[in-house]
N, C-alpha and C. Protein backbone atom coordinates (compact mmCIF):
# COMPACT_ATOMS: atom_id res chain seq x y z
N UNK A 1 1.29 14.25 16.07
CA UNK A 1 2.37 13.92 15.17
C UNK A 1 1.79 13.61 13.79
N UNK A 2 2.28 13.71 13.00
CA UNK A 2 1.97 14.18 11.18
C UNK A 2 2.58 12.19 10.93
N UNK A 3 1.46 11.31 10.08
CA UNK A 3 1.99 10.68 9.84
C UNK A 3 1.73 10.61 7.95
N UNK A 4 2.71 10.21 7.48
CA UNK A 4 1.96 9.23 6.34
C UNK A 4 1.99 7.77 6.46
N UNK A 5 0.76 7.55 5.42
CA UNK A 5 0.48 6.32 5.59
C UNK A 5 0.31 5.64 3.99
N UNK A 6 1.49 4.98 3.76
CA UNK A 6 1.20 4.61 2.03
C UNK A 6 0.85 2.74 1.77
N UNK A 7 -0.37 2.46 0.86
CA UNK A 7 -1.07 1.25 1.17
C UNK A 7 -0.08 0.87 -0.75
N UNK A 8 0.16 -0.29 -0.36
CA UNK A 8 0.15 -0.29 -2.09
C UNK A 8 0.28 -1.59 -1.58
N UNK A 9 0.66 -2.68 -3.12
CA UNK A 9 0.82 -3.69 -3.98
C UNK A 9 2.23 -4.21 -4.85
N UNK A 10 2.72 -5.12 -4.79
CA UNK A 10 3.79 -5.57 -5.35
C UNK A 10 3.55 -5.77 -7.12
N UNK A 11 4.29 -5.20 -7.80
CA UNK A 11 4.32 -5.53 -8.88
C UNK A 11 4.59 -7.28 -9.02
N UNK A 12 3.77 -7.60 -10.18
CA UNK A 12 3.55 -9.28 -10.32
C UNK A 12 4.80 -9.66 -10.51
N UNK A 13 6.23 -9.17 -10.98
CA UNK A 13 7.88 -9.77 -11.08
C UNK A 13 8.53 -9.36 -9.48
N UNK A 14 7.91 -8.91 -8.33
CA UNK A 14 8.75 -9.20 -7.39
C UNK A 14 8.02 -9.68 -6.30
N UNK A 15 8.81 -10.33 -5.87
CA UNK A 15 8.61 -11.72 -5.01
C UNK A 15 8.64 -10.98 -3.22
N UNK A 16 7.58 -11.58 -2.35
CA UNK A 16 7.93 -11.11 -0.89
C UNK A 16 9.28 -10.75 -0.86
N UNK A 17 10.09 -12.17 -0.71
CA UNK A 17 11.32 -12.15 0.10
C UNK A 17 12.14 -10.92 -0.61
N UNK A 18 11.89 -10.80 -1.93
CA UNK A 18 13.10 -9.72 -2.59
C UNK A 18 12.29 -8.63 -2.35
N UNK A 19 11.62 -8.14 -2.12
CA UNK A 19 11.07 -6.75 -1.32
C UNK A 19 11.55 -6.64 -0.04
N UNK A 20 11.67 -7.75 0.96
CA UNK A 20 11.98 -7.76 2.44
C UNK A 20 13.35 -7.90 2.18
N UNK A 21 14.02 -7.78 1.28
CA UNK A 21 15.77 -7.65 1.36
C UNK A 21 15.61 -6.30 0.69
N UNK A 22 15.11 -6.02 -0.06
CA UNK A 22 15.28 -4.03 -0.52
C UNK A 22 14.84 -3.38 0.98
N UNK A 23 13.52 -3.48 1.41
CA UNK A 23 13.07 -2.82 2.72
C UNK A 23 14.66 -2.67 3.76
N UNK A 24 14.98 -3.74 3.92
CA UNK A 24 16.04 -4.47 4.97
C UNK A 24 17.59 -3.72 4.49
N UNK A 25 17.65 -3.79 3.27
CA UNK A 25 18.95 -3.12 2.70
C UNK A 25 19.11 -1.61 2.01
N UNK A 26 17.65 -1.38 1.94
CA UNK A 26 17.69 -0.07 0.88
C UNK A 26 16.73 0.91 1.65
N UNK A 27 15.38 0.57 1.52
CA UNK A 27 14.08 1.57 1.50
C UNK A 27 14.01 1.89 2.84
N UNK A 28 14.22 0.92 4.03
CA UNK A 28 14.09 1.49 5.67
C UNK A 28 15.51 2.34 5.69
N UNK A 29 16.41 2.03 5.66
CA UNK A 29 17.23 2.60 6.16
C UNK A 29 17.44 4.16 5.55
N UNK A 30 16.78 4.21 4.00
CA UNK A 30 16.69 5.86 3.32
C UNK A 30 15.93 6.45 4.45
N UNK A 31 14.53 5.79 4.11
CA UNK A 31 13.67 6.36 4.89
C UNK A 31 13.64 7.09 6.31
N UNK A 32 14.65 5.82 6.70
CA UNK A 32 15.16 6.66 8.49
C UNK A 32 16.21 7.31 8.35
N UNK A 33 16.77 7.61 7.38
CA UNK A 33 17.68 8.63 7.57
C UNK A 33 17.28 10.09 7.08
N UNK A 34 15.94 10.25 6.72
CA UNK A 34 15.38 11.37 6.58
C UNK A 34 15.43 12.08 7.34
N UNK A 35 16.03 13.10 7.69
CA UNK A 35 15.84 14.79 8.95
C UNK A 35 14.09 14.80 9.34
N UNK A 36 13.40 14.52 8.17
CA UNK A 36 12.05 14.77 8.77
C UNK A 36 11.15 13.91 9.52
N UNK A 37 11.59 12.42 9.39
CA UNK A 37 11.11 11.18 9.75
C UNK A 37 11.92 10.77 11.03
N UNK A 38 10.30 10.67 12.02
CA UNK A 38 10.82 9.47 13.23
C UNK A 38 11.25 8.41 13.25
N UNK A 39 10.58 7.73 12.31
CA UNK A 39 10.49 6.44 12.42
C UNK A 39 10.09 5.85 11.20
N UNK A 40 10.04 4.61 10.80
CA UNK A 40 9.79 3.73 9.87
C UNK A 40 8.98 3.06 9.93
N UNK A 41 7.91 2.09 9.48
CA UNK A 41 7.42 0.85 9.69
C UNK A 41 6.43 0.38 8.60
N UNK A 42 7.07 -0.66 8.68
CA UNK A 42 6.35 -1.07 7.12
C UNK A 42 5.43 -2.63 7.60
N UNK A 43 3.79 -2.86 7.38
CA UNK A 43 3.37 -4.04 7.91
C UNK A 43 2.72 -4.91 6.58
N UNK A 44 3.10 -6.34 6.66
CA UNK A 44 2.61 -7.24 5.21
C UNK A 44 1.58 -7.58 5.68
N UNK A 45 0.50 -6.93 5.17
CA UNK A 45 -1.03 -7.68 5.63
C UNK A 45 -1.10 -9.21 4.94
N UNK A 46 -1.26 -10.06 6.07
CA UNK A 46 -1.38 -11.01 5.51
C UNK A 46 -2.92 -12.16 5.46
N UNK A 47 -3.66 -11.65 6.74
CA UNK A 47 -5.00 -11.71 6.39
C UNK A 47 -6.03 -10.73 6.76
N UNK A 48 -7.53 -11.18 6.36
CA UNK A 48 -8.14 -9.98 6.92
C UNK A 48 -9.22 -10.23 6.92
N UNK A 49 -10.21 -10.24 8.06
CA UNK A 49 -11.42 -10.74 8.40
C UNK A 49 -12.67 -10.86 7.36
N UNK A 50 -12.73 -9.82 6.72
CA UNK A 50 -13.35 -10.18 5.95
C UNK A 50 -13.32 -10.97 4.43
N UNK A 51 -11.56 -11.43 4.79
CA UNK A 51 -11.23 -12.03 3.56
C UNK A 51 -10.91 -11.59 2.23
N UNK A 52 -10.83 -9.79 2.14
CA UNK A 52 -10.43 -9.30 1.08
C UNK A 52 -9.31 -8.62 1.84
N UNK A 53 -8.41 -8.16 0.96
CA UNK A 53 -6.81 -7.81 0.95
C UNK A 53 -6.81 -6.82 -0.05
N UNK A 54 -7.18 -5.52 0.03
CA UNK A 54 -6.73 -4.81 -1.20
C UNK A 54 -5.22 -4.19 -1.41
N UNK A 55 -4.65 -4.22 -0.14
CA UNK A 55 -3.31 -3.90 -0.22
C UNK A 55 -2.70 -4.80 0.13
N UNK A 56 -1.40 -5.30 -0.03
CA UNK A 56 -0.90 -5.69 0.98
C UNK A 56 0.37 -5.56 1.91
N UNK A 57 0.57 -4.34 1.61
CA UNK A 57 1.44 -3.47 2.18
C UNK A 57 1.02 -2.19 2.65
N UNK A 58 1.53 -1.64 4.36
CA UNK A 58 0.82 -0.71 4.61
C UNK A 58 2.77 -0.07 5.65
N UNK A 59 2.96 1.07 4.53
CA UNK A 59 3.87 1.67 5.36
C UNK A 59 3.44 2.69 5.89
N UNK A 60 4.10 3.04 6.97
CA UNK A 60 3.59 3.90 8.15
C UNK A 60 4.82 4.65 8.24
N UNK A 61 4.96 6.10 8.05
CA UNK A 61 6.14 7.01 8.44
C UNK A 61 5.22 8.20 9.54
N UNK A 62 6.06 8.23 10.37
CA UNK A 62 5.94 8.95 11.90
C UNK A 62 6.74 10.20 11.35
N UNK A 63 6.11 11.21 11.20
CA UNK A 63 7.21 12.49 10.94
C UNK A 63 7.24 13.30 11.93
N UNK A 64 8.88 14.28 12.23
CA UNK A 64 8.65 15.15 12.81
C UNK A 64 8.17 16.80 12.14
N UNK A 65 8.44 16.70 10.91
CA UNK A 65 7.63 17.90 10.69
C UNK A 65 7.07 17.59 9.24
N UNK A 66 6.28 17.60 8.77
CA UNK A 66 5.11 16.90 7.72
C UNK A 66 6.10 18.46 6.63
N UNK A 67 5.62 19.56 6.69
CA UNK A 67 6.09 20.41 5.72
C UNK A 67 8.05 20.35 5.25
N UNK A 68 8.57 19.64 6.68
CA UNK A 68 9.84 19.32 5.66
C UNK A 68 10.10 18.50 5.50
N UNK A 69 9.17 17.25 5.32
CA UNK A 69 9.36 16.31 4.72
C UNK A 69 8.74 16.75 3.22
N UNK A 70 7.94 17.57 3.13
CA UNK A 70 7.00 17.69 1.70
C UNK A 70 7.80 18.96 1.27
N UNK A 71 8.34 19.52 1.83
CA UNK A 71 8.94 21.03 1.19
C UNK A 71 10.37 20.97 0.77
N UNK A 72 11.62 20.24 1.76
CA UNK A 72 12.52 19.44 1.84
C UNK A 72 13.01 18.21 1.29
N UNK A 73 12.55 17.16 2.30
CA UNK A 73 13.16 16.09 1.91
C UNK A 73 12.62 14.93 0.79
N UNK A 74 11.75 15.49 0.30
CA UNK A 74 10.88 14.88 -0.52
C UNK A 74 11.35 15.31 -2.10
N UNK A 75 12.15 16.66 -1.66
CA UNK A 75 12.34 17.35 -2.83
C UNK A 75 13.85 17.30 -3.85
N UNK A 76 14.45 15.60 -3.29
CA UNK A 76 15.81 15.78 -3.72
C UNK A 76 16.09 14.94 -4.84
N UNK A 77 17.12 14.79 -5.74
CA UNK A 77 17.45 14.22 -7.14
C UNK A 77 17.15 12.71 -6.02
N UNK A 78 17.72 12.52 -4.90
CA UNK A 78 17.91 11.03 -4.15
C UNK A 78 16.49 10.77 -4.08
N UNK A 79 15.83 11.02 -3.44
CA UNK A 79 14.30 10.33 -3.10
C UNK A 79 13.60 10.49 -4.42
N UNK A 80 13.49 11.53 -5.82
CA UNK A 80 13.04 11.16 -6.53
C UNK A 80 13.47 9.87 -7.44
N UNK A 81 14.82 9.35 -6.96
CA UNK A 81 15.31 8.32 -7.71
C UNK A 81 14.48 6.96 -6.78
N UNK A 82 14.68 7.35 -5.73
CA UNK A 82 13.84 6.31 -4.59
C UNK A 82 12.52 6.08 -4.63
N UNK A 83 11.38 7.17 -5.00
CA UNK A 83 10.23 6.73 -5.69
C UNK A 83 10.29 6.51 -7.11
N UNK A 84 10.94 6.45 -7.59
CA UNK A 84 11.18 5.96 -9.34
C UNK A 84 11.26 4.46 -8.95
N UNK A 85 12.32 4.11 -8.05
CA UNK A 85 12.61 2.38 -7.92
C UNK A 85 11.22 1.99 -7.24
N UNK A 86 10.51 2.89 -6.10
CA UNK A 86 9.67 2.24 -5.36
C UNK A 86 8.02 1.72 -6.76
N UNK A 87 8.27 2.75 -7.49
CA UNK A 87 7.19 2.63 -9.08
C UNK A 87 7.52 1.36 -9.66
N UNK A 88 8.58 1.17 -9.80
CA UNK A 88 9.19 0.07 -10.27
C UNK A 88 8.54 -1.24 -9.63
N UNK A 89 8.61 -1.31 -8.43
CA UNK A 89 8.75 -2.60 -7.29
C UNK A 89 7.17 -2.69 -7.34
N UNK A 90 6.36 -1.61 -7.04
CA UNK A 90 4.91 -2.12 -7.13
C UNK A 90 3.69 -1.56 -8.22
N UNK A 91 2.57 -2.19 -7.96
CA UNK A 91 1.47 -2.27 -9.19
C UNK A 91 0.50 -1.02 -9.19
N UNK A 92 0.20 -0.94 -7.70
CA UNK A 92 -0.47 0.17 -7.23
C UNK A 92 -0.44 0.73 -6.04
N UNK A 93 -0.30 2.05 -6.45
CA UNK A 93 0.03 2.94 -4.70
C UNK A 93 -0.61 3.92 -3.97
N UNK A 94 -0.99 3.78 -2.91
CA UNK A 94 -1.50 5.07 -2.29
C UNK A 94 -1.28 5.77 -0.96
N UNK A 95 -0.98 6.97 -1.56
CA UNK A 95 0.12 7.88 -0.09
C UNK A 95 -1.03 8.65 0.40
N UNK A 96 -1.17 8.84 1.39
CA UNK A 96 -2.08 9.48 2.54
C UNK A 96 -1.20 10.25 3.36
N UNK A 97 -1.22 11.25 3.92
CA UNK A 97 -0.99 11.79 5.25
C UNK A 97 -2.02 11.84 6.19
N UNK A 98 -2.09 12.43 7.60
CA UNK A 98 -3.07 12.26 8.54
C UNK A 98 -1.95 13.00 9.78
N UNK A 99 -2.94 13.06 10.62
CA UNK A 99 -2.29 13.30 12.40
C UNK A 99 -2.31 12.10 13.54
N UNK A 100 -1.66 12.18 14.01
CA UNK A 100 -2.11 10.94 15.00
C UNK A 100 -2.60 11.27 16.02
N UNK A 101 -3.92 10.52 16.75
CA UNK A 101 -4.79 11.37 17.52
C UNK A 101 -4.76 10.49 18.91
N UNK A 102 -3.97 9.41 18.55
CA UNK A 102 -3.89 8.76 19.90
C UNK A 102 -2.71 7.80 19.90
């Protein structure tokens, strides 16, 4: 299964809790209503053994087909308005794809 995996950072004007009410009211529920997406999951790293944190957000999308999510649903006036707000909300971002091997 085709996942992405996007690590980013909160811009310094928004606060946990008002990210966990956009996630909760806005960004999961787009996200799962994508044709191309299984699933959702978004995790707040909150510590980490070695004591550095470079992200602290690590969303995880489960796709069922990676090319229509990137050829498709990635490609609409709606989700480009949805990564415009998501630019907005944080400082720094990074989108990965991958396979899942286990």
């Amino acid at each position: 299964m085709a996942i992405e995996i996007i690590l980013y950072n909160l811009a310094p004007h928004v606060t946990d809790e008002e990210f966990k009410h956009y996630v909760d009211t806005e960004k999961g529920p787009y996200i799962d209503s994508l044709p191309s997406v299984e699933k959702y999951e978004l995790v707040r790293i909150d510590e980490s053994r070695s004591g550095v944190i470079p992200f602290r957000y690590v969303g995880i999308v489960h796709l069922k087909s990676l090319e229509d999510f990137k050829n498709r649903d990635t490609q609409t006036e709606e989700y480009k308005a949805f990564t415009a707000k998501m630019a907005s909300l944080t400082s720094e971002i990074h989108v990965t794809f991958g396979e899942q091997i286990h």
